[in-house]
Protein backbone atom coordinates (compact mmCIF):
# COMPACT_ATOMS: atom_id res chain seq x y z
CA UNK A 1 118.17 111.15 68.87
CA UNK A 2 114.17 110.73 69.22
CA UNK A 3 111.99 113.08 70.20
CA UNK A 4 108.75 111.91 71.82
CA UNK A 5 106.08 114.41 72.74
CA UNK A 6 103.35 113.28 75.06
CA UNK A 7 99.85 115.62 75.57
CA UNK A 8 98.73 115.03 78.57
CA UNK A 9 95.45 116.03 79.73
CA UNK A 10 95.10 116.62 83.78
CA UNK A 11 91.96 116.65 85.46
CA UNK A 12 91.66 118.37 88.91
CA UNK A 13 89.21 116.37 89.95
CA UNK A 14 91.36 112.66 89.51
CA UNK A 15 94.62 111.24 90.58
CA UNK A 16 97.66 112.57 88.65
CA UNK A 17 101.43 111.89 89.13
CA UNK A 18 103.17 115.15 90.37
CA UNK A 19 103.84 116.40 87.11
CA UNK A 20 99.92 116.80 86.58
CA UNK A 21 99.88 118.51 89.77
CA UNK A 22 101.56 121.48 88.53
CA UNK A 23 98.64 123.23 86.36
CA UNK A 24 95.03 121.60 85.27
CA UNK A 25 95.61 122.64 82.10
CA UNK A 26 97.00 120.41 78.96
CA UNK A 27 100.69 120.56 78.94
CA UNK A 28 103.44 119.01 76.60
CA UNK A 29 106.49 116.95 78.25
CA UNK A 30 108.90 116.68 75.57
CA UNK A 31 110.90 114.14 76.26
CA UNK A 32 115.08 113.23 74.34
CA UNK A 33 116.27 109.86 74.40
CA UNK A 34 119.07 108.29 72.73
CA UNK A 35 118.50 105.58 69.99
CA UNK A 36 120.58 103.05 72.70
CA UNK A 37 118.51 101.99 75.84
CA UNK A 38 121.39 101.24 77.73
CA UNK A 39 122.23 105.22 77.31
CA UNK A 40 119.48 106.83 78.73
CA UNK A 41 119.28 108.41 81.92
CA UNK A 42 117.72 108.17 85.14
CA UNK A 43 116.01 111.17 84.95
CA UNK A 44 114.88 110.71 81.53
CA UNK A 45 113.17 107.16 82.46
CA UNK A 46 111.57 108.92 85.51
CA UNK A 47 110.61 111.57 83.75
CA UNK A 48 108.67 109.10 81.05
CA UNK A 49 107.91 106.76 83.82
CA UNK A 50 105.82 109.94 85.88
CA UNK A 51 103.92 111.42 83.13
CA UNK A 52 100.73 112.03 84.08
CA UNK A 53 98.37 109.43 84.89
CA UNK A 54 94.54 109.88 85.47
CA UNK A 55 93.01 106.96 87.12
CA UNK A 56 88.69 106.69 85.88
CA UNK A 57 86.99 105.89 89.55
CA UNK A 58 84.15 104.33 87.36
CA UNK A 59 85.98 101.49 85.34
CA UNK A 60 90.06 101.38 85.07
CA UNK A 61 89.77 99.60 81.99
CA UNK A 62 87.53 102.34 80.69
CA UNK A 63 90.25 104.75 81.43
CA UNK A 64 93.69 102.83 79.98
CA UNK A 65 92.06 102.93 76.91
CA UNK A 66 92.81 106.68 75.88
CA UNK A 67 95.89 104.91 74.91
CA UNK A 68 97.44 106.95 71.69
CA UNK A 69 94.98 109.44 71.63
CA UNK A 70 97.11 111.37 74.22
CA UNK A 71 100.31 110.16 73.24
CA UNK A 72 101.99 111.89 70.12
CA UNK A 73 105.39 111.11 68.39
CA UNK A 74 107.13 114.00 66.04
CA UNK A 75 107.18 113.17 62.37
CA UNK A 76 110.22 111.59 62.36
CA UNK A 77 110.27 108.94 65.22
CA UNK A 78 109.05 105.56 64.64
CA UNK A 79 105.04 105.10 64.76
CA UNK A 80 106.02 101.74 66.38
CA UNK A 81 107.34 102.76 69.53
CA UNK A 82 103.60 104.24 70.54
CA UNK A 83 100.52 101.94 69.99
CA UNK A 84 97.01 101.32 71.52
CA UNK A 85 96.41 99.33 74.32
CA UNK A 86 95.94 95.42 73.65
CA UNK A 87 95.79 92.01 75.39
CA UNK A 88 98.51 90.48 75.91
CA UNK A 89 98.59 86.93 74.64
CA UNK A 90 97.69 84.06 77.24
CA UNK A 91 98.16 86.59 79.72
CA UNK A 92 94.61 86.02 81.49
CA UNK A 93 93.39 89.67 80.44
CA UNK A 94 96.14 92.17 81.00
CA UNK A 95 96.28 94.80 78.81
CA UNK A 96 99.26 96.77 77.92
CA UNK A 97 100.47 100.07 75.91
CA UNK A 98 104.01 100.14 74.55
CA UNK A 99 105.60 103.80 75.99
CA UNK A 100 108.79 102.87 74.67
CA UNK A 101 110.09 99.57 72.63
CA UNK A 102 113.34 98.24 73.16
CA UNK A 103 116.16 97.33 71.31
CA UNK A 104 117.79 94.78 73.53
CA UNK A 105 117.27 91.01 74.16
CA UNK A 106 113.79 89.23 74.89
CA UNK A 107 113.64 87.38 78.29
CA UNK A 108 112.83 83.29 78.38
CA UNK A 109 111.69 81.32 81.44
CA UNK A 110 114.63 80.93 84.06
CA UNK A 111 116.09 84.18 82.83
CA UNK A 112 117.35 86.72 85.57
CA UNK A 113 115.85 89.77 85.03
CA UNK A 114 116.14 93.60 86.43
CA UNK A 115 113.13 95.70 86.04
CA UNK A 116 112.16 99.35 87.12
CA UNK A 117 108.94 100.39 88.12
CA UNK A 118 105.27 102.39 89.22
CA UNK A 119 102.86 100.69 90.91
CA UNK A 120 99.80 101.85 91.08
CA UNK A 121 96.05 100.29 92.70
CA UNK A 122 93.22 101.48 90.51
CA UNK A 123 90.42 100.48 93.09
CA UNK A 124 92.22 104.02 95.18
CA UNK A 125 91.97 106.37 92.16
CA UNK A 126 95.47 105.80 91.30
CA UNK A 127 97.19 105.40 94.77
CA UNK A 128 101.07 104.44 93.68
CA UNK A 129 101.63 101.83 96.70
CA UNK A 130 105.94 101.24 95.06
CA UNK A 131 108.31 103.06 93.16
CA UNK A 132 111.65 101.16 92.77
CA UNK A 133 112.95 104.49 91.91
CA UNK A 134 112.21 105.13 95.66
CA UNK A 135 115.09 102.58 96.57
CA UNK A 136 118.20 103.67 96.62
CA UNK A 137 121.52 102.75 97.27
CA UNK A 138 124.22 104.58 99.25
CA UNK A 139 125.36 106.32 96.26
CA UNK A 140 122.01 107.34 95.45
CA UNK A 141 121.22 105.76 92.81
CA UNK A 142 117.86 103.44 92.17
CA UNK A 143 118.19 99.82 92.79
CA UNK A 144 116.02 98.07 90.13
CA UNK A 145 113.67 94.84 91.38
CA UNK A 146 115.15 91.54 90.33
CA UNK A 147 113.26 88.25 90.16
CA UNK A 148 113.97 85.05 88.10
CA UNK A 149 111.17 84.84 85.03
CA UNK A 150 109.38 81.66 85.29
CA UNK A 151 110.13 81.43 89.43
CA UNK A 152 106.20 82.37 90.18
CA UNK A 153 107.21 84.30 92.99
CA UNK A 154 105.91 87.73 91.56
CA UNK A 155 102.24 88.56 90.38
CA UNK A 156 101.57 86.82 86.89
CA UNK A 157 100.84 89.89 85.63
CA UNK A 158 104.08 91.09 85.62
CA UNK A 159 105.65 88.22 84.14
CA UNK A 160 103.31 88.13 81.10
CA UNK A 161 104.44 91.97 80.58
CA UNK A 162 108.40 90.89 80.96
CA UNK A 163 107.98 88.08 78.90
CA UNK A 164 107.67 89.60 75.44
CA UNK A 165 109.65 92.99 76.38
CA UNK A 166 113.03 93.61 75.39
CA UNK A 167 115.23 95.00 77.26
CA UNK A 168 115.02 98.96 76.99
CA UNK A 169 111.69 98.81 76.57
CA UNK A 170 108.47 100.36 79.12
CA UNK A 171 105.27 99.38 78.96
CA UNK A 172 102.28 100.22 81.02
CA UNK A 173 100.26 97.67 82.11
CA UNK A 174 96.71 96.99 83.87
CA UNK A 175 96.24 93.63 85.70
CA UNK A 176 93.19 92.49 86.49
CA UNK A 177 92.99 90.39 89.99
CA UNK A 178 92.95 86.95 88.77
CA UNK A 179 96.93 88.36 87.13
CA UNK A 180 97.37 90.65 90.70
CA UNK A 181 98.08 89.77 94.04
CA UNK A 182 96.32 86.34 95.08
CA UNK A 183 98.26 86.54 98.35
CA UNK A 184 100.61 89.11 100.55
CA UNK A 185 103.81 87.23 99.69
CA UNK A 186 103.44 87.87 96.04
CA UNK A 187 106.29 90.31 94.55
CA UNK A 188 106.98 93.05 93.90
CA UNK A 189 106.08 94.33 97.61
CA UNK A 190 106.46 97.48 98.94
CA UNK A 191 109.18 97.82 101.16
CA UNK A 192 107.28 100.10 103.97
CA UNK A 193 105.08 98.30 106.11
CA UNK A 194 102.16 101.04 105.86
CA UNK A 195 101.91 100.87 102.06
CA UNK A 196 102.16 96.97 102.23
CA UNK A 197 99.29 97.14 104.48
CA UNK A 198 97.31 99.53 102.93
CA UNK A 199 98.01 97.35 99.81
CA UNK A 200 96.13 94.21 101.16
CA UNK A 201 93.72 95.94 103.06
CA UNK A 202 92.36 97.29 100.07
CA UNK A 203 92.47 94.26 97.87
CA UNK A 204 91.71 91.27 100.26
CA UNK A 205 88.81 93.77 102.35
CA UNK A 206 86.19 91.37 103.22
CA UNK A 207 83.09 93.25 103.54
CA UNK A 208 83.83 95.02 99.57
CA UNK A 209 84.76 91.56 98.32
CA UNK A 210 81.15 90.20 100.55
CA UNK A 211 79.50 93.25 98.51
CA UNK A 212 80.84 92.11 94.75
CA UNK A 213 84.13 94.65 94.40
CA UNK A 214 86.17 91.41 93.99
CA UNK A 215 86.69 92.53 89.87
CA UNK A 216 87.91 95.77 90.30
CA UNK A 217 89.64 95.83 94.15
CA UNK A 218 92.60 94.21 92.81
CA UNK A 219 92.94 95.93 89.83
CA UNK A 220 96.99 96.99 89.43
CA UNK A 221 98.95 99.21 86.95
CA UNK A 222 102.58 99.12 86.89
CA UNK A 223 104.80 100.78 84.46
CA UNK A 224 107.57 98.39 84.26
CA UNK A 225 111.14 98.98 82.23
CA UNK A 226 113.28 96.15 81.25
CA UNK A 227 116.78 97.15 82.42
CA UNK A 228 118.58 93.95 82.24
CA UNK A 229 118.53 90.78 81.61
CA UNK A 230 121.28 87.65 82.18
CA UNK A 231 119.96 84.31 80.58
């Protein structure tokens, strides 16, 4: 079993998941997963997936980078499954921090591949626009998002993060707009027609774009987990 323990600071005054909600004081989530990714469960992932995020209204890249400063792993887990945030090779500037690594396979181009995740807009303090753990099926259950790697049908930024993940793993990515949304038919899309439009409002809005916004507007975060993947 591995224990990781995550100190997370909350500020009252920023955007938090509904964990930070709970007290504006530091707390510890202490979190038990099994060595096997395939084992863990929903709640766990959630649970990892939700910890509190606190979204910098001045620069999001400013922000991401408290990286492993709040992040702490008891003495016996492996210092490889946390490390700093980093670019991502020839990914156009997305940066990424490693919350869990995985043990499974490593997706190629033309690769099917079944991903949960948060999305989050950085340009609305941390507004999360999706959640696939929002979808469900009819027993419940939360129907991951899957796209063919390679197919250029979702954001690029999210296939640079897939691409050297294995499956198991969740990382936590920012994506600047020239990796985000270049249009509204880009995937992953939110299935309500409110958030969708709140969404592009935000990023495509003329008179913010007219006023030089254009670098941080469509600035995205996702925390993405590679469930599956059939090659």
């Amino acid at each position: 079993m591995t224990m990781l323990s995550f100190h997370v600071p909350c500020h009252p005054t920023l955007h938090s998941s509904p964990l930070s909600q709970q007290s504006n004081q530091s707390r510890k989530i202490t979190i038990t997963s099994s060595s096997s990714s395939l084992s863990t469960s929903s709640k766990s992932r959630r649970l990892l997936l939700s910890t509190c995020i606190i979204i910098s209204t001045v620069s999001p890249t400013t922000f991401f980078s408290f990286s492993s400063a709040s992040l702490s792993l008891t003495p016996n887990a492996s210092t490889d499954a946390i490390r700093k945030f980093y670019d991502l090779p020839d990914s156009g500037g997305v940066k990424a921090l490693d919350l869990r690594v995985g043990s499974g396979s490593t997706p190629v181009d033309g690769d099917q591949v079944a991903i949960h995740y948060y999305g989050r807009l950085a340009a609305k303090q941390g507004w999360r626009f999706d959640s696939t753990y929002d979808h469900k099926d009819s027993t419940g259950e939360p129907i991951p998002f899957i796209f063919t790697l390679g197919s250029n049908k979702v954001i690029s930024g999210i296939e640079a993060a897939v691409k050297s993940m294995k499956v198991g793993g969740i990382r936590r990515v920012v994506i600047p707009p020239s990796q985000g949304y270049q249009n509204t038919t880009q995937e992953p899309l939110p299935p309500n027609f409110f958030d969708r439009q709140r969404l592009f409002t935000t990023i495509f809005n003329p008179t913010r774009l007219a006023n030089g916004e254009g670098s941080t507007l469509g600035t995205v975060i996702f925390d993405v987990e590679l469930v599956n993947v059939k090659h």
